[in-house]
C-alpha atoms as a PDB file:
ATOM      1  CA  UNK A   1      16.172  -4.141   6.344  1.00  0.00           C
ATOM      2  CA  UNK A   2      13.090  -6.453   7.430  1.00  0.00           C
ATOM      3  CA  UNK A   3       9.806  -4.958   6.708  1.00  0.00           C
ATOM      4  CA  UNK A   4       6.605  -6.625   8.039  1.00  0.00           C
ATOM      5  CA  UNK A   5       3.447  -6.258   6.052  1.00  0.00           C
ATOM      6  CA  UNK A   6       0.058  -7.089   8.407  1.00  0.00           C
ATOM      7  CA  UNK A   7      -3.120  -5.884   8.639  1.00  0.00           C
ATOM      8  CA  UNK A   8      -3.618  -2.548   9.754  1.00  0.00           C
ATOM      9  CA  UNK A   9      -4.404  -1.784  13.088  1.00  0.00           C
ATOM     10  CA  UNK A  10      -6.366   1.555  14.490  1.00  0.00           C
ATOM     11  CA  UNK A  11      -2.537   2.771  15.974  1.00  0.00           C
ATOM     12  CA  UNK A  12      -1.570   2.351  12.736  1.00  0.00           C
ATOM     13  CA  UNK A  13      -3.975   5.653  11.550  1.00  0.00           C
ATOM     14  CA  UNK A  14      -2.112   8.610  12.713  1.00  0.00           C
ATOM     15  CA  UNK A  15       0.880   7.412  10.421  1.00  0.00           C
ATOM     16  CA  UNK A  16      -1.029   6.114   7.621  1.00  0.00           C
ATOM     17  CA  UNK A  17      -2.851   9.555   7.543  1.00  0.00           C
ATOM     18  CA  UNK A  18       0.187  11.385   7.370  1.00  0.00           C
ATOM     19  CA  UNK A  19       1.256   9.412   4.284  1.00  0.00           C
ATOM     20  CA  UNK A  20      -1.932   9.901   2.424  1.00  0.00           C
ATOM     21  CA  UNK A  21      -1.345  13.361   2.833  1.00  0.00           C
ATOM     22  CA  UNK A  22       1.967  13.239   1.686  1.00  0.00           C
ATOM     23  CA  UNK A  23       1.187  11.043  -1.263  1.00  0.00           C
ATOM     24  CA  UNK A  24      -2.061  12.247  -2.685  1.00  0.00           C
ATOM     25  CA  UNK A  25      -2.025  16.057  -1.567  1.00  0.00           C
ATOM     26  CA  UNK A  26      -5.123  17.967  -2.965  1.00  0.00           C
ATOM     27  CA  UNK A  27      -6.599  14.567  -4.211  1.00  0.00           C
ATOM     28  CA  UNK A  28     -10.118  13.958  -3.457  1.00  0.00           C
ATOM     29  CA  UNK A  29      -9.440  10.378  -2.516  1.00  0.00           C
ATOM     30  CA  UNK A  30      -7.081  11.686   0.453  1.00  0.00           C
ATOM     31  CA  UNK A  31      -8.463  10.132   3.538  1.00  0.00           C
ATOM     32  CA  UNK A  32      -8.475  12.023   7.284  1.00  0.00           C
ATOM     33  CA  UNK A  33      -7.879  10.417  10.598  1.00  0.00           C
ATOM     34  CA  UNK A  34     -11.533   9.834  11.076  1.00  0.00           C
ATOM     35  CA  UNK A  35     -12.132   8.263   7.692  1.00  0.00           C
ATOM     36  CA  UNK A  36      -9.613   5.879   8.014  1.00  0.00           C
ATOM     37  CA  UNK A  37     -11.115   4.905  11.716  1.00  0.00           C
ATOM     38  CA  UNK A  38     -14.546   4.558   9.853  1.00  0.00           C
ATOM     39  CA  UNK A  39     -12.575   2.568   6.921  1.00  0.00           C
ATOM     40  CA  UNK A  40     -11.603   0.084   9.912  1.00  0.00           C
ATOM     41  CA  UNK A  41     -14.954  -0.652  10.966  1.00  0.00           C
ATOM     42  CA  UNK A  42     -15.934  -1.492   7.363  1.00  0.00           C
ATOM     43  CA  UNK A  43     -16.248  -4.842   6.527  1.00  0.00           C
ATOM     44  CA  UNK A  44     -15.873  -4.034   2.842  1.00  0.00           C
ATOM     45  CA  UNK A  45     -12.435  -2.338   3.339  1.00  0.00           C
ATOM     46  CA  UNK A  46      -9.368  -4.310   4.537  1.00  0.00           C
ATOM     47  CA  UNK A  47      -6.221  -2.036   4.478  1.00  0.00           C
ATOM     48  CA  UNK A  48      -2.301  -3.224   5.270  1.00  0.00           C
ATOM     49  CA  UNK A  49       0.635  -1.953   6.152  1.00  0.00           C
ATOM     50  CA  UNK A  50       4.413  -1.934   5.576  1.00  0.00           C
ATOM     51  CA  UNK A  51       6.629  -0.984   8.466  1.00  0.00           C
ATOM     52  CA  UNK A  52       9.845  -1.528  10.240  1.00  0.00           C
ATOM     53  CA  UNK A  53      11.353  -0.465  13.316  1.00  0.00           C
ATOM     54  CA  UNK A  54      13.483   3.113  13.165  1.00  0.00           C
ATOM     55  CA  UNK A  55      15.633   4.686  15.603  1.00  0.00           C
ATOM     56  CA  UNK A  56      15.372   7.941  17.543  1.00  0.00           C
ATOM     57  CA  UNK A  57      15.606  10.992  14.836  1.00  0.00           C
ATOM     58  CA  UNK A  58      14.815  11.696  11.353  1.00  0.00           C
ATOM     59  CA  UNK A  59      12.529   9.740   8.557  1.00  0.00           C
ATOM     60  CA  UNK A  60      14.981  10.818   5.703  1.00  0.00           C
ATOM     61  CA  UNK A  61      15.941   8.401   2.866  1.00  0.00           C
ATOM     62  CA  UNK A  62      19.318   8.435   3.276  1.00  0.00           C
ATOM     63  CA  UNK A  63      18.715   7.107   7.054  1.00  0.00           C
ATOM     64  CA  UNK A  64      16.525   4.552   5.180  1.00  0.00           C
ATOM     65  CA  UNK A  65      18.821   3.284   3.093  1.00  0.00           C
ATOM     66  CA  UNK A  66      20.905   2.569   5.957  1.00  0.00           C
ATOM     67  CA  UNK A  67      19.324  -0.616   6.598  1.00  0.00           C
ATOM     68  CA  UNK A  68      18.648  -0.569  10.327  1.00  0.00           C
ATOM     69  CA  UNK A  69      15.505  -1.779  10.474  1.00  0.00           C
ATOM     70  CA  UNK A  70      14.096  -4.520  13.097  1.00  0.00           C
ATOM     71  CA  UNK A  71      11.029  -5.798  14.330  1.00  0.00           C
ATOM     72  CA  UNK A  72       8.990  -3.749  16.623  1.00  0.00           C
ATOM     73  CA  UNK A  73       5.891  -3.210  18.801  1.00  0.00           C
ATOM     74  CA  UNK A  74       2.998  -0.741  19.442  1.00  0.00           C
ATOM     75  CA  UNK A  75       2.509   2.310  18.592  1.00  0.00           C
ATOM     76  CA  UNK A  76      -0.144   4.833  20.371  1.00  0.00           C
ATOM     77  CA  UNK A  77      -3.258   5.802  18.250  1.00  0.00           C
ATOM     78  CA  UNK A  78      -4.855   9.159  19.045  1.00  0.00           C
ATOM     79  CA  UNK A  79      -2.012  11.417  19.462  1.00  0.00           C
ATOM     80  CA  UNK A  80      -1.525  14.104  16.606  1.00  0.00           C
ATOM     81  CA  UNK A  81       1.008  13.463  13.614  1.00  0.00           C
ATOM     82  CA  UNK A  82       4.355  12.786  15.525  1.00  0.00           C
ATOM     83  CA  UNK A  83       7.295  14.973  14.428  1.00  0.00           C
ATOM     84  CA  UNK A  84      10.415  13.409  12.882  1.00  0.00           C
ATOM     85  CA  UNK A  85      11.578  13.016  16.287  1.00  0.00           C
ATOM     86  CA  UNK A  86       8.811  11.419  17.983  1.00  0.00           C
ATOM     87  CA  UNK A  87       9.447   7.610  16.715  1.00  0.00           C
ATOM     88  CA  UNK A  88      11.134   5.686  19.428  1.00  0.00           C
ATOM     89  CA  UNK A  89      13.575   2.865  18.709  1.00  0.00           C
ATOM     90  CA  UNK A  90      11.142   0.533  19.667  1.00  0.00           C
ATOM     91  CA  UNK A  91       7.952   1.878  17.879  1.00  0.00           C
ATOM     92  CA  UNK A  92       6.728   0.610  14.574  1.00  0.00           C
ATOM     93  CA  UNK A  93       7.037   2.763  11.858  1.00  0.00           C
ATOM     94  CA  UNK A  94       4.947   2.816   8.898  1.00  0.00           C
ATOM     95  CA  UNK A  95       6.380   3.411   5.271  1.00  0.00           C
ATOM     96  CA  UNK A  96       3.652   2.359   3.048  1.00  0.00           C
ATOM     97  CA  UNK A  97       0.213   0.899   3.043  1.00  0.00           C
ATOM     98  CA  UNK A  98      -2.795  -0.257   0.490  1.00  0.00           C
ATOM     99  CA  UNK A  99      -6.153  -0.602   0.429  1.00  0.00           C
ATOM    100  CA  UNK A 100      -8.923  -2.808  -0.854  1.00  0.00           C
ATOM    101  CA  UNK A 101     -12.765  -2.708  -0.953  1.00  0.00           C
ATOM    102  CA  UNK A 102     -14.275  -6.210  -1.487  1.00  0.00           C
ATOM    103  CA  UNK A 103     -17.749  -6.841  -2.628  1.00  0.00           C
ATOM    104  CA  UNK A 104     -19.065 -10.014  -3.492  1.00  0.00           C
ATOM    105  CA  UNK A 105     -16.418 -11.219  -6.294  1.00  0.00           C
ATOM    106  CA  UNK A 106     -14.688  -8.017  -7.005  1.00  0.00           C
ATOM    107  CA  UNK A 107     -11.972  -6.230  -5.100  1.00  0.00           C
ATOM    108  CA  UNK A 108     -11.327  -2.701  -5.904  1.00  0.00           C
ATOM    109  CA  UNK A 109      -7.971  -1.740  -4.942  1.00  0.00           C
ATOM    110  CA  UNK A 110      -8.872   2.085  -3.212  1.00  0.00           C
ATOM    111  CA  UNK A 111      -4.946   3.576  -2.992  1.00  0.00           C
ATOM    112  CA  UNK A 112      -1.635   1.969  -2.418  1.00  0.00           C
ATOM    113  CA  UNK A 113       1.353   4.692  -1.346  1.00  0.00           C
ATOM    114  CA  UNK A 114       4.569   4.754   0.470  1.00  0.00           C
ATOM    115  CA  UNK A 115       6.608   7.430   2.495  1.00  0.00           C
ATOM    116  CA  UNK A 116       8.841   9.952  -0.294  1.00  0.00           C
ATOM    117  CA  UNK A 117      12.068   8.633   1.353  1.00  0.00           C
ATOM    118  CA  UNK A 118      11.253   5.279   1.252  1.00  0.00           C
ATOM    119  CA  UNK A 119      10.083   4.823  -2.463  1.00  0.00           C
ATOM    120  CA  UNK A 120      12.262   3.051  -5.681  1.00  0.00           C
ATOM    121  CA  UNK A 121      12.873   0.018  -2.451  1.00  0.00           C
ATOM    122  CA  UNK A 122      10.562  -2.377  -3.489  1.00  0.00           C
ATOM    123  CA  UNK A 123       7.462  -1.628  -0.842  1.00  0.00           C
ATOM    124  CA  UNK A 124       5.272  -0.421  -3.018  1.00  0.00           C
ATOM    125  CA  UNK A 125       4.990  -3.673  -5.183  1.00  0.00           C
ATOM    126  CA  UNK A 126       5.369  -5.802  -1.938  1.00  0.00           C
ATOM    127  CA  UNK A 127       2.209  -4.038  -1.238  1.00  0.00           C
ATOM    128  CA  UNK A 128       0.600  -4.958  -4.402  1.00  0.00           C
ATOM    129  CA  UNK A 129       1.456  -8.687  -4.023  1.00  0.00           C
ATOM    130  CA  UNK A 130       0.015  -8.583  -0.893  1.00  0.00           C
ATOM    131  CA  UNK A 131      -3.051  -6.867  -1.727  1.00  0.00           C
ATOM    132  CA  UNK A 132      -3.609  -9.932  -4.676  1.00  0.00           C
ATOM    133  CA  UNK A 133      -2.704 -12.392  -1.987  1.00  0.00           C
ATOM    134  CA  UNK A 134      -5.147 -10.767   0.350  1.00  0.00           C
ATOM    135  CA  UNK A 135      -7.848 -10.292  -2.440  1.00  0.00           C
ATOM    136  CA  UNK A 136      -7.617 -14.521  -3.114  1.00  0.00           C
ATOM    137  CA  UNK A 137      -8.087 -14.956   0.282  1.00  0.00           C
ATOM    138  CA  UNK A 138     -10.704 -13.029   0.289  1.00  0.00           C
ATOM    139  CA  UNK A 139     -12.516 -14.777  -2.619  1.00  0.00           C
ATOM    140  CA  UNK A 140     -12.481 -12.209  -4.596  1.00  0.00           C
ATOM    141  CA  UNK A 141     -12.267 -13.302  -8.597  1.00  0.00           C
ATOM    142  CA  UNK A 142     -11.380  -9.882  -9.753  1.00  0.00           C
ATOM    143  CA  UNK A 143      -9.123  -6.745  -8.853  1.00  0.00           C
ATOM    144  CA  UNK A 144     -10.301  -3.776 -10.298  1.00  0.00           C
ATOM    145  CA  UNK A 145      -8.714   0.116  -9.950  1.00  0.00           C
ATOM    146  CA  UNK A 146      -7.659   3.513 -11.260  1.00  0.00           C
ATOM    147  CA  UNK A 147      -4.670   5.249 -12.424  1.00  0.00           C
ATOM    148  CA  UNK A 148      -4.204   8.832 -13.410  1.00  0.00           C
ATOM    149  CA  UNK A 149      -3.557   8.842 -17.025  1.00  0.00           C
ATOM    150  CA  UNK A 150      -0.634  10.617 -16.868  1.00  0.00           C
ATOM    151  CA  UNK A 151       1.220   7.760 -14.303  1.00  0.00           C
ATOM    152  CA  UNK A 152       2.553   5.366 -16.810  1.00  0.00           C
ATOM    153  CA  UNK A 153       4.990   3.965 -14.496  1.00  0.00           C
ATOM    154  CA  UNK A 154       2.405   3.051 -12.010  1.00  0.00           C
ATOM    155  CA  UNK A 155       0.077   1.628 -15.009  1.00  0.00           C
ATOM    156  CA  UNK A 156       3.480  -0.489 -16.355  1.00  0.00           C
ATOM    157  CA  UNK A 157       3.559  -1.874 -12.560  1.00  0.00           C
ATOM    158  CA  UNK A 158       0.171  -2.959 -12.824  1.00  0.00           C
ATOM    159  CA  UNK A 159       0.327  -4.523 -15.954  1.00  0.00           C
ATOM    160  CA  UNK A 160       3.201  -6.464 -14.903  1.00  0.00           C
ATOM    161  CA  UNK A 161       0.450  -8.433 -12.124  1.00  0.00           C
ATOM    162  CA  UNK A 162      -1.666  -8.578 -15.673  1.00  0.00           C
ATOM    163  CA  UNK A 163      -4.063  -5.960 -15.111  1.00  0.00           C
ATOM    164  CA  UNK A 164      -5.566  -4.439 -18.429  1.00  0.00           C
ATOM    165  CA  UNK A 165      -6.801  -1.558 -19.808  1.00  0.00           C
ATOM    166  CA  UNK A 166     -10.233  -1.773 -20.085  1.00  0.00           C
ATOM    167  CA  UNK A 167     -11.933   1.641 -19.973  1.00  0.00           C
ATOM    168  CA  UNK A 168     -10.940   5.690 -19.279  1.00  0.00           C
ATOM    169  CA  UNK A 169     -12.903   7.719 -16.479  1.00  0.00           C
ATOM    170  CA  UNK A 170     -13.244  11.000 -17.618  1.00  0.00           C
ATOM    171  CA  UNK A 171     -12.008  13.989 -15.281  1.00  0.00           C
ATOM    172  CA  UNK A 172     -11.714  11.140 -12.908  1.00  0.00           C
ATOM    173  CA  UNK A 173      -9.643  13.585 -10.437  1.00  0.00           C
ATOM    174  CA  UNK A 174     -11.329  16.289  -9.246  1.00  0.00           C
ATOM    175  CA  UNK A 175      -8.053  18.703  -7.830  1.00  0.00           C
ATOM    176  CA  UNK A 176      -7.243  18.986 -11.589  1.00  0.00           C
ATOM    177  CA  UNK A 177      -9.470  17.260 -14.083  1.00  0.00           C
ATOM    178  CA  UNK A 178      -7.329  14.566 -14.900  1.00  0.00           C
ATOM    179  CA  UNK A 179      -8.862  10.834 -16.527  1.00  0.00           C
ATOM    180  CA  UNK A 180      -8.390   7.859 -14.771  1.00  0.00           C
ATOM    181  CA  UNK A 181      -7.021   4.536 -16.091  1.00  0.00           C
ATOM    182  CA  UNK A 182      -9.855   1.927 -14.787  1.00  0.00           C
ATOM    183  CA  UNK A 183      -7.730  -1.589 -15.238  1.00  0.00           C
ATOM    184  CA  UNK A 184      -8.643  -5.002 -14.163  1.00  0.00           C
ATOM    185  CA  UNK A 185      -7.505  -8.355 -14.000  1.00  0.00           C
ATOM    186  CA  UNK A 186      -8.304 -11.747 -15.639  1.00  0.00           C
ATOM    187  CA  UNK A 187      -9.618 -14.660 -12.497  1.00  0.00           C
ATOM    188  CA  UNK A 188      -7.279 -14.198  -9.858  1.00  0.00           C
ATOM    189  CA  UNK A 189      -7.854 -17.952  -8.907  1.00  0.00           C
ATOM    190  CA  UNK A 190      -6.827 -19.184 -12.218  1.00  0.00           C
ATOM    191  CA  UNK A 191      -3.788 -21.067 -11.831  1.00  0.00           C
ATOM    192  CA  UNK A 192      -1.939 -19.306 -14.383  1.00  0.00           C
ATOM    193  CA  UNK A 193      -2.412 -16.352 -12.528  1.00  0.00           C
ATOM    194  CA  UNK A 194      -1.236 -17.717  -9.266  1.00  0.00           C
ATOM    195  CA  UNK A 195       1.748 -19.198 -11.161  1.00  0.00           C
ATOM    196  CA  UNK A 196       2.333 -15.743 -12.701  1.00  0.00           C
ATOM    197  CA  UNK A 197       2.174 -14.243  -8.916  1.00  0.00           C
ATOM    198  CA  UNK A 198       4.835 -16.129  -7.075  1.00  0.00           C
ATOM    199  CA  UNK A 199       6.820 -16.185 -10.127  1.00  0.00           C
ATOM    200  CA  UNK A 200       6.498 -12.278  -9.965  1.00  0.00           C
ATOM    201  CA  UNK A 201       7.052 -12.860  -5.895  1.00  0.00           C
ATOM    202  CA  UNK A 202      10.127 -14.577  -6.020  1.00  0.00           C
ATOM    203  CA  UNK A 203      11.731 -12.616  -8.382  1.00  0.00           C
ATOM    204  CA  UNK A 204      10.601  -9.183  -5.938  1.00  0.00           C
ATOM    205  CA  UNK A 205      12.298 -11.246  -3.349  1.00  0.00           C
ATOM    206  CA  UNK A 206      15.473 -11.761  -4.952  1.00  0.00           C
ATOM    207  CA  UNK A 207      15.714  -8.268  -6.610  1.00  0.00           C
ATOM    208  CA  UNK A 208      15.727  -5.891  -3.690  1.00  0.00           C
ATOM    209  CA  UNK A 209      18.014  -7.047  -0.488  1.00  0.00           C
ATOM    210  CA  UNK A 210      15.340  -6.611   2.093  1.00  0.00           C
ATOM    211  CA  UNK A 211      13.800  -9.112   3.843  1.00  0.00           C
ATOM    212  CA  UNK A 212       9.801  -9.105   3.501  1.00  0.00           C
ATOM    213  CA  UNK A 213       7.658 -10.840   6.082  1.00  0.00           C
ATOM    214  CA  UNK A 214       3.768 -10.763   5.903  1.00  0.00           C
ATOM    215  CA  UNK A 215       2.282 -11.040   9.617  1.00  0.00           C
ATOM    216  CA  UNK A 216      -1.302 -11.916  10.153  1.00  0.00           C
END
């Protein structure tokens, strides 16, 4: 499959709400249509997306798996969550997005997610690389974020782009009361890093059979 990661665009919020909901249900960091509009008009907050072009019908994984994916074009913004059957052949269709908060030197990486039937395919940490990329562009120095203590795979992820350990948030999450992770990097600009990173990049690219683009 090809699957385009770009900046996210205000169309882009009915689908990216519906995966927030799916992915952090009863979370207090789950954003609503109208936050992620206000999110947009942030200059703190840059957000992308992951998507690829479906066909008529269902978003199930095992239609995912198929591989028949394309490139695509616009989707409309203000209508409610589409049903399964409401992505045209020709629409874009969102399976994952992240999000960063940039101030001065520090980028804080707010919530990275993809859709249930297309996770274990290698968009989540295509997201991630792009959110570093994005952050160095940015001129950030720093990446900073949270992981519930009980999501060690998602904390072994991070630690593979060397973020650390460096502190616990205490009843962090407020749906149940569980602690938060906080991790950070080292200087993303270092060149070891960025060595590190397309290392990391190729090896992503060579792993997983679909082709990643990043669009600007």
């Amino acid at each position: 499959m090809i699957c385009i990661i770009r900046p996210m665009k205000q169309k882009d919020i009915p689908q990216v709400a519906e995966i927030d909901r799916e992915a952090f249900l009863n979370n207090w960091a789950s954003f609503s249509y109208m936050s992620y509009a206000q999110e947009l008009s942030n200059p703190l907050a840059h957000y992308v997306v992951a998507c690829t072009q479906r066909g008529i019908g269902t978003e199930d994984s095992g239609n995912a798996s198929k591989g028949r994916f394309s490139l695509f074009t616009d989707l409309i913004s203000h209508k409610p969550f589409p049903s399964k059957k409401e992505y045209a052949a020709d629409e874009e269709y969102v399976v994952g997005f992240a999000g960063l908060r940039v101030v001065l030197e520090e980028a804080h990486l707010i919530s990275i997610a993809t859709r249930d039937g297309y996770r274990g395919q290698g968009i989540g940490e295509m997201l991630l690389i792009s959110v570093i990329e994005l952050a160095t562009k940015l001129n950030a120095n720093i990446i900073t974020l949270e992981a519930r203590i009980s999501n060690k795979i998602a904390q072994a992820l991070y630690r593979k782009y060397r973020f650390r350990e460096v502190g616990i948030r205490r009843a962090y999450y407020s749906d149940d009361g569980e602690d938060a992770v906080l991790m950070e990097t080292d200087a993303i600009t270092l060149a070891s890093f960025q060595s590190h990173l397309q290392q990391l990049k190729s090896d992503h690219s060579r792993k997983w059979k679909h082709e990643f683009r990043t669009a600007s």
